[in-house]
C-alpha atoms as a PDB file:
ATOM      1  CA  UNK A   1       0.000   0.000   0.000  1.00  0.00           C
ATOM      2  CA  UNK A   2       2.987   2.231  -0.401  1.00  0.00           C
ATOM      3  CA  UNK A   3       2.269   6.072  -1.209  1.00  0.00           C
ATOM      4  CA  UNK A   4      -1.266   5.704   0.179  1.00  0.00           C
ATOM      5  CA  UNK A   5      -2.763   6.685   3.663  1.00  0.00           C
ATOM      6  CA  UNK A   6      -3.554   4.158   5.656  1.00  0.00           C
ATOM      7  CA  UNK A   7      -6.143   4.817   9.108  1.00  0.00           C
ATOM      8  CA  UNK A   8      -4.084   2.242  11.051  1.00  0.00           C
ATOM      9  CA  UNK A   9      -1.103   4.025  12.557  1.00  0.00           C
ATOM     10  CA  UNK A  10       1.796   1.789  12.941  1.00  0.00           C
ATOM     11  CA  UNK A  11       0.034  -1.558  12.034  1.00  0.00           C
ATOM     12  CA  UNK A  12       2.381  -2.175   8.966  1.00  0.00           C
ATOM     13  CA  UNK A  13       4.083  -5.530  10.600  1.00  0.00           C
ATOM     14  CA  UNK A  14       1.176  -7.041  10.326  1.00  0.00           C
ATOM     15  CA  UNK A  15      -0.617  -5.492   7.829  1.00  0.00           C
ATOM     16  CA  UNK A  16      -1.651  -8.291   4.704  1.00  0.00           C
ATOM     17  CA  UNK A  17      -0.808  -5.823   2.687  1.00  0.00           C
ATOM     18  CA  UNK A  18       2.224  -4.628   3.648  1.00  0.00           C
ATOM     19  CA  UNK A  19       5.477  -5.106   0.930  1.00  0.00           C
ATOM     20  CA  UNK A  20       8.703  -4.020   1.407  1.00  0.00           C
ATOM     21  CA  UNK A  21      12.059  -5.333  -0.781  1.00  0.00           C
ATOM     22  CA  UNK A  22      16.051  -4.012   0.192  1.00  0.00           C
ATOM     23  CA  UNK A  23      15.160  -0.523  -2.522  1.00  0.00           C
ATOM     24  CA  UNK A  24      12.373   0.314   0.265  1.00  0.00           C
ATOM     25  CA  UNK A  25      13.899  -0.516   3.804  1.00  0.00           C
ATOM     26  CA  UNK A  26      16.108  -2.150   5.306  1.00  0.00           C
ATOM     27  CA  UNK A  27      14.133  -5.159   7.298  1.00  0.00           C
ATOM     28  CA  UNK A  28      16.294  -4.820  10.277  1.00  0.00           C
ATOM     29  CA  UNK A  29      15.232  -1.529  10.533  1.00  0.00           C
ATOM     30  CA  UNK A  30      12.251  -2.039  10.750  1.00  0.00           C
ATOM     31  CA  UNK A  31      11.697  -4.621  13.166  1.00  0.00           C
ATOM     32  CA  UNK A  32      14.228  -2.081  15.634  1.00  0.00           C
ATOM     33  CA  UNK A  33      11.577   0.680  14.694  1.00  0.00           C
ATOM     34  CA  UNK A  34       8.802  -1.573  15.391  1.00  0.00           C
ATOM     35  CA  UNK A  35       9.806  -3.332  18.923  1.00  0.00           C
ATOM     36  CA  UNK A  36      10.748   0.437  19.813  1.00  0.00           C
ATOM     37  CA  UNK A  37       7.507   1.370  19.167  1.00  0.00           C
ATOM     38  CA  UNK A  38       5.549  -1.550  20.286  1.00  0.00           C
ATOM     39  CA  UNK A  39       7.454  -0.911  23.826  1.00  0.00           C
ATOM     40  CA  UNK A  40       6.450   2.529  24.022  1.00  0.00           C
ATOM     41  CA  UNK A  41       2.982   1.345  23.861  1.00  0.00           C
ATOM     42  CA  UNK A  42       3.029  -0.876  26.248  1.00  0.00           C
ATOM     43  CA  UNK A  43       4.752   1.414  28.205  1.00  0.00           C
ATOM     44  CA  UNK A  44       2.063   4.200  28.188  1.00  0.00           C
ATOM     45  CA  UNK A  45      -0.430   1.195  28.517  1.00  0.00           C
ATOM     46  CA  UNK A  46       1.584  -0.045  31.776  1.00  0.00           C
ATOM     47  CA  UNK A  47       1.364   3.088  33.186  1.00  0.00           C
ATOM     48  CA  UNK A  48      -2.128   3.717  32.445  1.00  0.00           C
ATOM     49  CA  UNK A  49      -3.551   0.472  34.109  1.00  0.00           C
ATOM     50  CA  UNK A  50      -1.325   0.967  37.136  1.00  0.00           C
ATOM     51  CA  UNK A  51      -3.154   4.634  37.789  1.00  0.00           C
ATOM     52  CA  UNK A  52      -6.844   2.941  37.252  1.00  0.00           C
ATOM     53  CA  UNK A  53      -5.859   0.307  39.783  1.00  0.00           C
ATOM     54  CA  UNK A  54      -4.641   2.700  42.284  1.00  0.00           C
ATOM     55  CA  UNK A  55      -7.544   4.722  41.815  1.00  0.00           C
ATOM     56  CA  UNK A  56      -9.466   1.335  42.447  1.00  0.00           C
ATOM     57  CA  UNK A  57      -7.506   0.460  45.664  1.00  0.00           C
ATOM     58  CA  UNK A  58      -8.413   3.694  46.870  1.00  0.00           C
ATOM     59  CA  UNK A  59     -11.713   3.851  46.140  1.00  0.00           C
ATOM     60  CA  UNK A  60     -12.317   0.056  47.485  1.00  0.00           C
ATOM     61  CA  UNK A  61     -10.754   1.437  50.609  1.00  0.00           C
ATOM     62  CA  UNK A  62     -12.582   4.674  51.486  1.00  0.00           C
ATOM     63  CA  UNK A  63     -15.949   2.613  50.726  1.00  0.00           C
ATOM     64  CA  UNK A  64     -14.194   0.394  53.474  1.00  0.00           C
ATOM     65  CA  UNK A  65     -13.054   2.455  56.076  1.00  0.00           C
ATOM     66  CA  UNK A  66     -15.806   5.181  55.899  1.00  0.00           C
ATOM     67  CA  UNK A  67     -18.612   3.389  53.670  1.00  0.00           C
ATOM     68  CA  UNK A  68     -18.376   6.342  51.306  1.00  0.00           C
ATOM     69  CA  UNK A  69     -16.427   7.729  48.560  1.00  0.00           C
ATOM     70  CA  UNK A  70     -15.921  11.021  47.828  1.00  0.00           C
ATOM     71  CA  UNK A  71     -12.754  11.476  45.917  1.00  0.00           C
ATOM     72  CA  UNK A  72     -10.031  13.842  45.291  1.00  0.00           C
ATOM     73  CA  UNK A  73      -9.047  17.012  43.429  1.00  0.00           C
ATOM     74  CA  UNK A  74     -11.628  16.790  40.259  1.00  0.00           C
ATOM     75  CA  UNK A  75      -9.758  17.347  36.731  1.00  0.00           C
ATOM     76  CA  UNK A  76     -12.863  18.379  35.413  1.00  0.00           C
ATOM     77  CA  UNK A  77     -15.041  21.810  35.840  1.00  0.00           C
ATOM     78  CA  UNK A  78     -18.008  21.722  37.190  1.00  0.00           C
ATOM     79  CA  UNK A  79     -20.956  22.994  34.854  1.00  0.00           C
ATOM     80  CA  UNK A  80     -24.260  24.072  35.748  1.00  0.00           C
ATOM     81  CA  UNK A  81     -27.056  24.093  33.094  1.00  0.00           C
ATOM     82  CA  UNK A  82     -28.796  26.836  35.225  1.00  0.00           C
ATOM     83  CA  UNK A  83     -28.143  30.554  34.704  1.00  0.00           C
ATOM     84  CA  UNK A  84     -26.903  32.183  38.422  1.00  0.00           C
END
């Protein structure tokens, strides 16, 4: 699929369609590029999950220890639909 866009961002390695011959890459290139990215991924992933289960742990405790959670500092703004 060379020259044309494709909507899967960094599938090529295991893309059907994907071609490549020594005028277009180098292979072991590639495969560096690709584990590189594939790590950073997982990486971002990894660090991710380990927020949404700390965020779990505390939650799962407060409902514990006080029967109620109320959370933190709120990332979001609060908006009301009502004019003051």
């Amino acid at each position: 699929m060379k020259n044309n866009a494709c909507g899967h961002a960094n599938a090529c390695l295991t893309c059907k369609h994907f071609r490549a011959d020594s005028q277009d890459i180098k292979l072991k290139e590639l495969e560096t590029t690709g584990r590189k990215r594939l790590f950073e991924i997982t990486d971002v992933r990894l660090k991710k999950n380990k927020e949404v289960v700390s965020s779990i742990e505390n939650i799962i405790s407060a409902i514990e220890n006080d029967g109620l959670y109320k959370g933190n500092d709120s990332k979001f703004t609060k908006v009301s639909l009502t004019h003051e």
